[in-house]
N, C-alpha and C. Protein backbone atom coordinates (compact mmCIF):
# COMPACT_ATOMS: atom_id res chain seq x y z
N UNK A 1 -33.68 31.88 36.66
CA UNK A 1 -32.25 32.02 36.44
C UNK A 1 -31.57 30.66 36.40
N UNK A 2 -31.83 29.84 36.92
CA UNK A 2 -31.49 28.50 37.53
C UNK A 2 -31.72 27.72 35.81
N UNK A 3 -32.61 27.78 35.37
CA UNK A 3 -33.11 27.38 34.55
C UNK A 3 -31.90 27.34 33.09
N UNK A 4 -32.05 28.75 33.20
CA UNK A 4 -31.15 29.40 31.68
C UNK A 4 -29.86 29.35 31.87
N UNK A 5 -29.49 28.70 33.32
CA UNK A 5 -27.89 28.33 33.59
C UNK A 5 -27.75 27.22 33.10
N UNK A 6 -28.61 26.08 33.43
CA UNK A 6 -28.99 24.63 33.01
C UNK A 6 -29.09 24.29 31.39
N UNK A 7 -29.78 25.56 30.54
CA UNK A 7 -30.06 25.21 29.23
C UNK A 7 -28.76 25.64 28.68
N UNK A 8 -28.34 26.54 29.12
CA UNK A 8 -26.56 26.97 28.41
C UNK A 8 -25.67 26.06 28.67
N UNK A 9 -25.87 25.12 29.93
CA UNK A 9 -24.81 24.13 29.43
C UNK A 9 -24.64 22.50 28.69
N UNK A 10 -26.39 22.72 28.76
CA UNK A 10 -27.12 21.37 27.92
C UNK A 10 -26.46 21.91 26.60
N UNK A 11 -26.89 23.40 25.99
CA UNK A 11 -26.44 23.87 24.88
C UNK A 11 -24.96 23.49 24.50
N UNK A 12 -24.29 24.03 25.27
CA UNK A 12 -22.33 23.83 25.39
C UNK A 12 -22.05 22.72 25.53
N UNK A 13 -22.58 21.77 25.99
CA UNK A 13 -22.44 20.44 26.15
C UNK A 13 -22.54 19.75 24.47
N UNK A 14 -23.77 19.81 23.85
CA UNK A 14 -23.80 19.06 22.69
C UNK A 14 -23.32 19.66 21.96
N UNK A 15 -23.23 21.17 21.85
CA UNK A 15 -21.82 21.73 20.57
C UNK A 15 -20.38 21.10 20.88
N UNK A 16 -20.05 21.29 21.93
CA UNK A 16 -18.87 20.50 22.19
C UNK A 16 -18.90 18.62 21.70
N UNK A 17 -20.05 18.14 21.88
CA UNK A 17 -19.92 16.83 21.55
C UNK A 17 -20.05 16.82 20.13
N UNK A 18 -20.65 17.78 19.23
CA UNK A 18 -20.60 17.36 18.39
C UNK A 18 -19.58 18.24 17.00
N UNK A 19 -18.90 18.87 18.05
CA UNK A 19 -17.55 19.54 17.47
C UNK A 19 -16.68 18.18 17.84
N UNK A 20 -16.28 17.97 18.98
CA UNK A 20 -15.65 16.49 18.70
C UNK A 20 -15.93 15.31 18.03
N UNK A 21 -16.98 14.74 17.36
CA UNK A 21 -17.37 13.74 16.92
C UNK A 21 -17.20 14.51 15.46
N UNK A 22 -17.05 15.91 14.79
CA UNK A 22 -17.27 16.10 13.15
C UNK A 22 -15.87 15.56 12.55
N UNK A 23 -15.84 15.55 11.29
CA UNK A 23 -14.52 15.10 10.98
C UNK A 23 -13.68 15.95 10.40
N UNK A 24 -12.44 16.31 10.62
CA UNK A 24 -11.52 17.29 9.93
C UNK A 24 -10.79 17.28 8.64
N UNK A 25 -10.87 17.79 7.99
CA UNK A 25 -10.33 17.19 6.70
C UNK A 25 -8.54 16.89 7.10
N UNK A 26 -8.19 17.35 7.67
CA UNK A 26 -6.44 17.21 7.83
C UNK A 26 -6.37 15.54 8.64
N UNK A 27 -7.24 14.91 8.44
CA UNK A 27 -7.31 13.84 9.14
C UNK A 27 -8.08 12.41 8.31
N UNK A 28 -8.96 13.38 7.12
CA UNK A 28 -9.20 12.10 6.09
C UNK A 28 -7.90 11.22 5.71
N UNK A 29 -8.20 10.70 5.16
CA UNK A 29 -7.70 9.01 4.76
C UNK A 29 -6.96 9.91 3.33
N UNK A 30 -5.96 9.83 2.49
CA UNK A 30 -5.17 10.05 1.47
C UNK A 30 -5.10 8.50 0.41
N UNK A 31 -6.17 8.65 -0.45
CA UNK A 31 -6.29 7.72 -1.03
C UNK A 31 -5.21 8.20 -2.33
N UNK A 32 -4.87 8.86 -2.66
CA UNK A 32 -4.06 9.09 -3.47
C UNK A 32 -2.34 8.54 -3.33
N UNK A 33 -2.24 8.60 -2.38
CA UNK A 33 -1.34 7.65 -2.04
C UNK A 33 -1.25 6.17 -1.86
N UNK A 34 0.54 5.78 -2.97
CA UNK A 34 0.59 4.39 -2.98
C UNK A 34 0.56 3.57 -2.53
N UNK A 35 -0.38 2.43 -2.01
CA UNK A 35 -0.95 1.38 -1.01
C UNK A 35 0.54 0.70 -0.76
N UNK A 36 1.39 -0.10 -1.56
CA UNK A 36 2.27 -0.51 -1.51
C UNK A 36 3.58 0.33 -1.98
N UNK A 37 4.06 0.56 -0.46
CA UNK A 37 5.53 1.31 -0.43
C UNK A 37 6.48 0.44 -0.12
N UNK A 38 7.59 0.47 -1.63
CA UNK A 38 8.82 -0.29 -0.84
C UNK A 38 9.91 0.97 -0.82
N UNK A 39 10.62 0.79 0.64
CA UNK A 39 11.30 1.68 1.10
C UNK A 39 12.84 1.52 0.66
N UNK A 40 13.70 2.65 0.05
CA UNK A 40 15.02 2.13 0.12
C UNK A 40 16.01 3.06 0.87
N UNK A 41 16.48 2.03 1.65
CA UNK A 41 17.76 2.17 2.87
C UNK A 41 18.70 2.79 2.82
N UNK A 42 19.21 3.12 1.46
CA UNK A 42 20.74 2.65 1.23
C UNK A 42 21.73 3.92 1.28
N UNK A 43 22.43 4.34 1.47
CA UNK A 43 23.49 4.92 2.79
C UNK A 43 24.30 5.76 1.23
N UNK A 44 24.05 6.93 1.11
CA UNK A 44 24.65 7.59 -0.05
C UNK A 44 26.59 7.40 0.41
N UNK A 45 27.01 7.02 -0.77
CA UNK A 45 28.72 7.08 -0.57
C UNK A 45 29.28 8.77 -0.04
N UNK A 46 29.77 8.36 1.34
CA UNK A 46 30.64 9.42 1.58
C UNK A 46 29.86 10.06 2.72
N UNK A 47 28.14 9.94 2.83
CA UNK A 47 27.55 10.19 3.70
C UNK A 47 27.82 10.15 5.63
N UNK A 48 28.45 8.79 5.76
CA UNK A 48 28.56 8.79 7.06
C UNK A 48 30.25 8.15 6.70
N UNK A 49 31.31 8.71 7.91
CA UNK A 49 32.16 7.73 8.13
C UNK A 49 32.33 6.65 8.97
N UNK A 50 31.49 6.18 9.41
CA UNK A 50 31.71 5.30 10.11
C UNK A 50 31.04 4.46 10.16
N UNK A 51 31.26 3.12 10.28
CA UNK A 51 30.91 2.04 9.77
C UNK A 51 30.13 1.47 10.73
N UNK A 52 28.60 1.12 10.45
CA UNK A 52 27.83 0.54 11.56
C UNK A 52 27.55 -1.14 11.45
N UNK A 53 28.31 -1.93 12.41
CA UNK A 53 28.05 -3.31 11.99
C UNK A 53 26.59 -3.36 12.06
N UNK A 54 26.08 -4.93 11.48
CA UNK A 54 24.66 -5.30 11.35
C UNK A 54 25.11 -6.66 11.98
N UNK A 55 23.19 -7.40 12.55
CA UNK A 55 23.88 -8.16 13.29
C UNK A 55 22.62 -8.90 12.14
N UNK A 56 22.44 -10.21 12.86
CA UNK A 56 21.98 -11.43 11.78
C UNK A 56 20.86 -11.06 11.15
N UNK A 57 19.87 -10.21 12.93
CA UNK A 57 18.52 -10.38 12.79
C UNK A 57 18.17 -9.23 12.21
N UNK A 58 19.05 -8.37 11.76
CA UNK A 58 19.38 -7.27 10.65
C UNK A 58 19.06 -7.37 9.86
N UNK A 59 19.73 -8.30 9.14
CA UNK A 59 20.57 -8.53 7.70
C UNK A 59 18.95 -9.78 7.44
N UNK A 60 18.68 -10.29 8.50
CA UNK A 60 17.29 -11.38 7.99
C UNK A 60 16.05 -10.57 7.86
N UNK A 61 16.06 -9.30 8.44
CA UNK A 61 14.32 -8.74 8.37
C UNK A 61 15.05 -8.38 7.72
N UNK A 62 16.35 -7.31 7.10
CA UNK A 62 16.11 -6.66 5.78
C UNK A 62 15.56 -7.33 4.80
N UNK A 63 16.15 -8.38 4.52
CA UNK A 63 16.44 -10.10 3.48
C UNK A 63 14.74 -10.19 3.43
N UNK A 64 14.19 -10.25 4.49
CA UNK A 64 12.48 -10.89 4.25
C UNK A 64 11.47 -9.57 4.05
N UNK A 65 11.83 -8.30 4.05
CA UNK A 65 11.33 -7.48 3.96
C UNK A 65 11.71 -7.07 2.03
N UNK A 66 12.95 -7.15 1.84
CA UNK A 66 13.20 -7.54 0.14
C UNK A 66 12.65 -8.44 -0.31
N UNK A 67 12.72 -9.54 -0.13
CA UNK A 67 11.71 -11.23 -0.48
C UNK A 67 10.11 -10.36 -0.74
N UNK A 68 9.28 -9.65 0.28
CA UNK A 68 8.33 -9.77 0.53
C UNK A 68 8.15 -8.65 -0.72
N UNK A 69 8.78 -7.42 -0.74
CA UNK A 69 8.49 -5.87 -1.72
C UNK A 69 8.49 -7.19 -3.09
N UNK A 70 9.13 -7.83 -3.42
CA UNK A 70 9.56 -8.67 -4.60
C UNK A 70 8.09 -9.24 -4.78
N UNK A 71 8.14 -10.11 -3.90
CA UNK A 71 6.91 -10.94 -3.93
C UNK A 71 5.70 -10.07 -4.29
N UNK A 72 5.00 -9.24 -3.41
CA UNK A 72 4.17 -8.35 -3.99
C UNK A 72 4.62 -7.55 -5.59
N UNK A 73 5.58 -7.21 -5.57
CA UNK A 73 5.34 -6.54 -7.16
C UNK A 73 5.19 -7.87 -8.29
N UNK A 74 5.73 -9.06 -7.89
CA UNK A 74 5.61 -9.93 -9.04
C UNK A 74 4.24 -10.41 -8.85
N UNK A 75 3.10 -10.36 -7.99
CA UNK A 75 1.76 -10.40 -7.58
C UNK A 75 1.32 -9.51 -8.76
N UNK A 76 1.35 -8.25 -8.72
CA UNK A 76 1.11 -7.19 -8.91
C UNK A 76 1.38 -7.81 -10.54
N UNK A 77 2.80 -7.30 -11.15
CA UNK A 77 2.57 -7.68 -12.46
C UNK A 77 1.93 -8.99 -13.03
N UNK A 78 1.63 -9.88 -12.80
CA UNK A 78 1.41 -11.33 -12.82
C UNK A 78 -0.69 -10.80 -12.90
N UNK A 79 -1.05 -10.02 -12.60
CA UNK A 79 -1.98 -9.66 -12.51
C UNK A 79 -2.59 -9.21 -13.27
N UNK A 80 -1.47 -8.00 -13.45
CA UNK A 80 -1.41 -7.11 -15.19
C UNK A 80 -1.50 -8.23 -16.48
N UNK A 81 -0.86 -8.94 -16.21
CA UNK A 81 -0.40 -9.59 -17.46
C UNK A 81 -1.57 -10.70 -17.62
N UNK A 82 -1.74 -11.25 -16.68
CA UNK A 82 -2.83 -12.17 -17.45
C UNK A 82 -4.56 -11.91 -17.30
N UNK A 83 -4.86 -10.56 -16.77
CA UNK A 83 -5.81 -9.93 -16.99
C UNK A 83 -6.02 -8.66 -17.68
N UNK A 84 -5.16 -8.43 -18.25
CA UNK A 84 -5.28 -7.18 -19.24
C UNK A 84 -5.33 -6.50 -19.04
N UNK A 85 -5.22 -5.34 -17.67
CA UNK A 85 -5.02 -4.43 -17.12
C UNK A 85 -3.71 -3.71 -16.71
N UNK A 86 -4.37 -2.48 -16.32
CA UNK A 86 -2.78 -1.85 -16.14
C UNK A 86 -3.38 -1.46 -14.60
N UNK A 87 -2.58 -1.60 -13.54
CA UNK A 87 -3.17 -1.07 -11.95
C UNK A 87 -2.31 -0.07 -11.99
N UNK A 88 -3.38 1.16 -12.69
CA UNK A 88 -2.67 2.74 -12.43
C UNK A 88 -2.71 3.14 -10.90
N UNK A 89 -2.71 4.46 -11.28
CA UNK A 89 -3.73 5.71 -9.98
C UNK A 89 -5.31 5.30 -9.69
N UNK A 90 -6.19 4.68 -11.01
CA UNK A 90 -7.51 4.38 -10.58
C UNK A 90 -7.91 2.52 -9.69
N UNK A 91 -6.63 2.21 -9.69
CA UNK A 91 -6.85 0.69 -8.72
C UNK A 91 -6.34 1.19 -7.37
N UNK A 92 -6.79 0.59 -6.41
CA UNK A 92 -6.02 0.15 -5.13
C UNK A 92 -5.77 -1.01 -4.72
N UNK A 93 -4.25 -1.54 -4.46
CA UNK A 93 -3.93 -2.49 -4.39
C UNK A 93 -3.36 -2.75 -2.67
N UNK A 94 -4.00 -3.60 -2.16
CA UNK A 94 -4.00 -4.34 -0.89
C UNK A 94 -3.30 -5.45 -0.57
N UNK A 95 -2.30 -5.69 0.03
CA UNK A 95 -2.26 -7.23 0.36
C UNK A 95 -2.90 -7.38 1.72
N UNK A 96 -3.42 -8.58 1.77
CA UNK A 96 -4.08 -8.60 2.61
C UNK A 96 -3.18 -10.11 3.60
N UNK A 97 -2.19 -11.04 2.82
CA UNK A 97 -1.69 -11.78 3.68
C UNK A 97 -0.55 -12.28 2.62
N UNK A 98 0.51 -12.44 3.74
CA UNK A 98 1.93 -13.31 2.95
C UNK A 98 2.92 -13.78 3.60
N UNK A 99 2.98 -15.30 2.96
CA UNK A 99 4.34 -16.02 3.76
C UNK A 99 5.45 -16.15 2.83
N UNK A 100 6.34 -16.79 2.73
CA UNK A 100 7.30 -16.76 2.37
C UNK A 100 7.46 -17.10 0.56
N UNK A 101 6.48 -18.14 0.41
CA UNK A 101 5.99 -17.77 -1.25
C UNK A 101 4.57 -17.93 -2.21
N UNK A 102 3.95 -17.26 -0.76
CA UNK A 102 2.36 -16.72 -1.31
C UNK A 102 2.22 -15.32 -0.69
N UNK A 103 1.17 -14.54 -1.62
CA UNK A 103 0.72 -13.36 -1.14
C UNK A 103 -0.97 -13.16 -1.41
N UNK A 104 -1.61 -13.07 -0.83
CA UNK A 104 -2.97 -12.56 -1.12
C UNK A 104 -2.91 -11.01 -1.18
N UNK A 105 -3.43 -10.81 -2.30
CA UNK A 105 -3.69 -9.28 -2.80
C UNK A 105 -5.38 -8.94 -3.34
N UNK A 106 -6.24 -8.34 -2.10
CA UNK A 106 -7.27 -7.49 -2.83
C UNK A 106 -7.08 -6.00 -4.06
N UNK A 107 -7.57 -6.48 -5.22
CA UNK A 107 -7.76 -5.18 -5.84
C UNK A 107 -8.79 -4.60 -6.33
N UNK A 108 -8.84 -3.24 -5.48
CA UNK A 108 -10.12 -2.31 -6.26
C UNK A 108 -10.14 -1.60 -7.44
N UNK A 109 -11.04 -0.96 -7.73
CA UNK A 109 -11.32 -0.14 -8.97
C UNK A 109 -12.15 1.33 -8.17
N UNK A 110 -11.27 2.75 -8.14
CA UNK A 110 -11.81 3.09 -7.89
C UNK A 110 -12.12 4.26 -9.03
N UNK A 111 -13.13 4.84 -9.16
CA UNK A 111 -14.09 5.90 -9.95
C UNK A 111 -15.32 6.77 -9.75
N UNK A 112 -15.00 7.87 -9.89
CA UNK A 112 -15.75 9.40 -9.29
C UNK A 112 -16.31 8.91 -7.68
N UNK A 113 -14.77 8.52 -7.00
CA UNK A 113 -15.67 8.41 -5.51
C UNK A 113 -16.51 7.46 -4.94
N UNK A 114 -16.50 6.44 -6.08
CA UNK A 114 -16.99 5.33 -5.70
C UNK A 114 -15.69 4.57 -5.53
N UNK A 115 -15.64 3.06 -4.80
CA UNK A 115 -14.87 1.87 -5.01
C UNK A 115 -15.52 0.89 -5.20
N UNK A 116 -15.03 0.22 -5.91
CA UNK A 116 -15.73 -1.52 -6.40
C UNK A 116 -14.16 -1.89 -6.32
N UNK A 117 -14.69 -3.56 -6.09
CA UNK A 117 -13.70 -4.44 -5.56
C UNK A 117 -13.55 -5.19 -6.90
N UNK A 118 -12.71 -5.13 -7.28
CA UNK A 118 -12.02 -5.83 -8.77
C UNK A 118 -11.81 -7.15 -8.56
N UNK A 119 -11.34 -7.48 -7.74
CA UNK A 119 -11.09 -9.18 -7.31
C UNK A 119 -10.29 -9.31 -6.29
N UNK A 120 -10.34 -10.85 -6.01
CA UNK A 120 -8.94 -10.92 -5.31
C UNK A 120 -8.01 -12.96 -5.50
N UNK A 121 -6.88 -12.11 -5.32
CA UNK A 121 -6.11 -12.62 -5.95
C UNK A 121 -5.09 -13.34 -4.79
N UNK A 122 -4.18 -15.13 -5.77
CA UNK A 122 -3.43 -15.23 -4.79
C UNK A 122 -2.50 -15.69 -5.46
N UNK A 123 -0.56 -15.23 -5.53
CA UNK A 123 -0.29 -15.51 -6.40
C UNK A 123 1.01 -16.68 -5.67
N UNK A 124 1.42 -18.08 -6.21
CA UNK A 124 2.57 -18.76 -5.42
C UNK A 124 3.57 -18.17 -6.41
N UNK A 125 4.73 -17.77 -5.37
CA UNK A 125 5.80 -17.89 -6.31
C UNK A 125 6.62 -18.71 -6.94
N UNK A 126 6.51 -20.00 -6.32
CA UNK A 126 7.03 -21.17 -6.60
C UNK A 126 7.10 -21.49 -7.81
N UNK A 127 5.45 -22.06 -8.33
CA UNK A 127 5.52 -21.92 -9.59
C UNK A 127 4.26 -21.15 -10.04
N UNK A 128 4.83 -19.84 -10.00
CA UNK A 128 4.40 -18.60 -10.67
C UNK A 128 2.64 -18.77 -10.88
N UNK A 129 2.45 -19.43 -9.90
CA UNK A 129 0.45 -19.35 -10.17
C UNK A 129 0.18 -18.95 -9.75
N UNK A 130 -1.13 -18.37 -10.27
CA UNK A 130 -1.97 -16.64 -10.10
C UNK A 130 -3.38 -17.55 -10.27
N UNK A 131 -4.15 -17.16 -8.65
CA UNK A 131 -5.33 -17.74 -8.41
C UNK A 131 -6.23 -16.72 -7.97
N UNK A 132 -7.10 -16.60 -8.87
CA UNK A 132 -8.69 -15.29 -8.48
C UNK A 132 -10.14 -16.09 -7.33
N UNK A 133 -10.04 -15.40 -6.44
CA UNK A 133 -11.25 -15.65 -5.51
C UNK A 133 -12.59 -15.80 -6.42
N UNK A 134 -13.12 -16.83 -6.29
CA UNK A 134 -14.84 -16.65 -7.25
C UNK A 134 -15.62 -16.36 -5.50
N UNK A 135 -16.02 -15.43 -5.75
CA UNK A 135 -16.49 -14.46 -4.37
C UNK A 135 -18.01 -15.12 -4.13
N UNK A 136 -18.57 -16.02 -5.18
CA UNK A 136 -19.97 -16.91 -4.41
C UNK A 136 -19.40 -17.55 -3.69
N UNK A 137 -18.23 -18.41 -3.89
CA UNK A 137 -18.34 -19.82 -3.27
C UNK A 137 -17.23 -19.68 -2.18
N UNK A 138 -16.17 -18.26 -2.38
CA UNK A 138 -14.61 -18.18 -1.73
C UNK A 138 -13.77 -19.03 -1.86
N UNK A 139 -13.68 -19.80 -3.06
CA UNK A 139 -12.74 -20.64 -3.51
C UNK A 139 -11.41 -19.73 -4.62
N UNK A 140 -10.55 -20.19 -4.60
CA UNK A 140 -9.55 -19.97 -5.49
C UNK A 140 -9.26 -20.42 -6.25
N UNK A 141 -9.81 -19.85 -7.79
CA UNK A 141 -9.27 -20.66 -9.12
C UNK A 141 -8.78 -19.99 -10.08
N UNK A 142 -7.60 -21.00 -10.74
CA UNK A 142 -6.34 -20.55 -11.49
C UNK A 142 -6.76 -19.74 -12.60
N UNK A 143 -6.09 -18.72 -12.42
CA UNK A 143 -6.27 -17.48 -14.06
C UNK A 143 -5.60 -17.90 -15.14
N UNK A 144 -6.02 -18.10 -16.51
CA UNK A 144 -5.25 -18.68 -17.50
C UNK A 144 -5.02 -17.69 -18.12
């Protein structure tokens, strides 16, 4: 008896571990959704009456959070344009780092469930140069 008490909960034990460790689909990853979301704020007329001041450090993360949506989409087209592509639904587009007028952007290619990594890219805004990773050496050189 002792025995078959012991094996029922060795049993209950690893169904339970391995009901917690399976994966749920309501919890996969939504690749269909757009990697880069820019969000807009803006306060429909007539919506609220009353007027909410803003204070500096407001009005500066909004300001660098606009700078930055900017910066990435001109990444983004700057990409299109001098590589001949269009980054539909089948790319995923990443940034992976950005200061005030650079952005590094990985982009994939994805197809039937696979992903391949398309390149990666770094674009200054300064003066508008668009530089591709050569992935032997991890250097950055200019796209003509």
């Amino acid at each position: 008896m002792n025995r078959k008490v012991i094996k029922g909960l060795g049993i209950a034990v690893i169904v339970l571990a391995l009901m917690a460790c399976s994966r749920r689909p309501e919890q996969t990853a939504n690749n269909s959704a757009p990697v880069v979301q820019i969000s807009k704020n803006k306060a429909e007329a007539g919506e609220s009456t009353t007027a909410q001041p803003t204070t500096a450090a407001q009005e500066t993360t909004s300001d660098t959070t606009r700078n930055a949506n900017n910066l990435a989409r001109e990444a983004i087209a700057e990409i299109e344009k001098r590589k001949n592509i269009v980054l539909g639904e089948n790319y995923e587009i990443i940034i992976q780092a950005q200061t005030n007028d650079s952005v590094d952007v990985q982009v994939r290619h994805i197809e039937n469930s696979n992903t391949s990594t398309y390149g990666f890219f770094r674009y200054h805004a300064n003066d508008k140069k668009l530089e591709e990773m050569d992935t032997t050496s991890g250097e950055y050189k200019p796209v003509e």
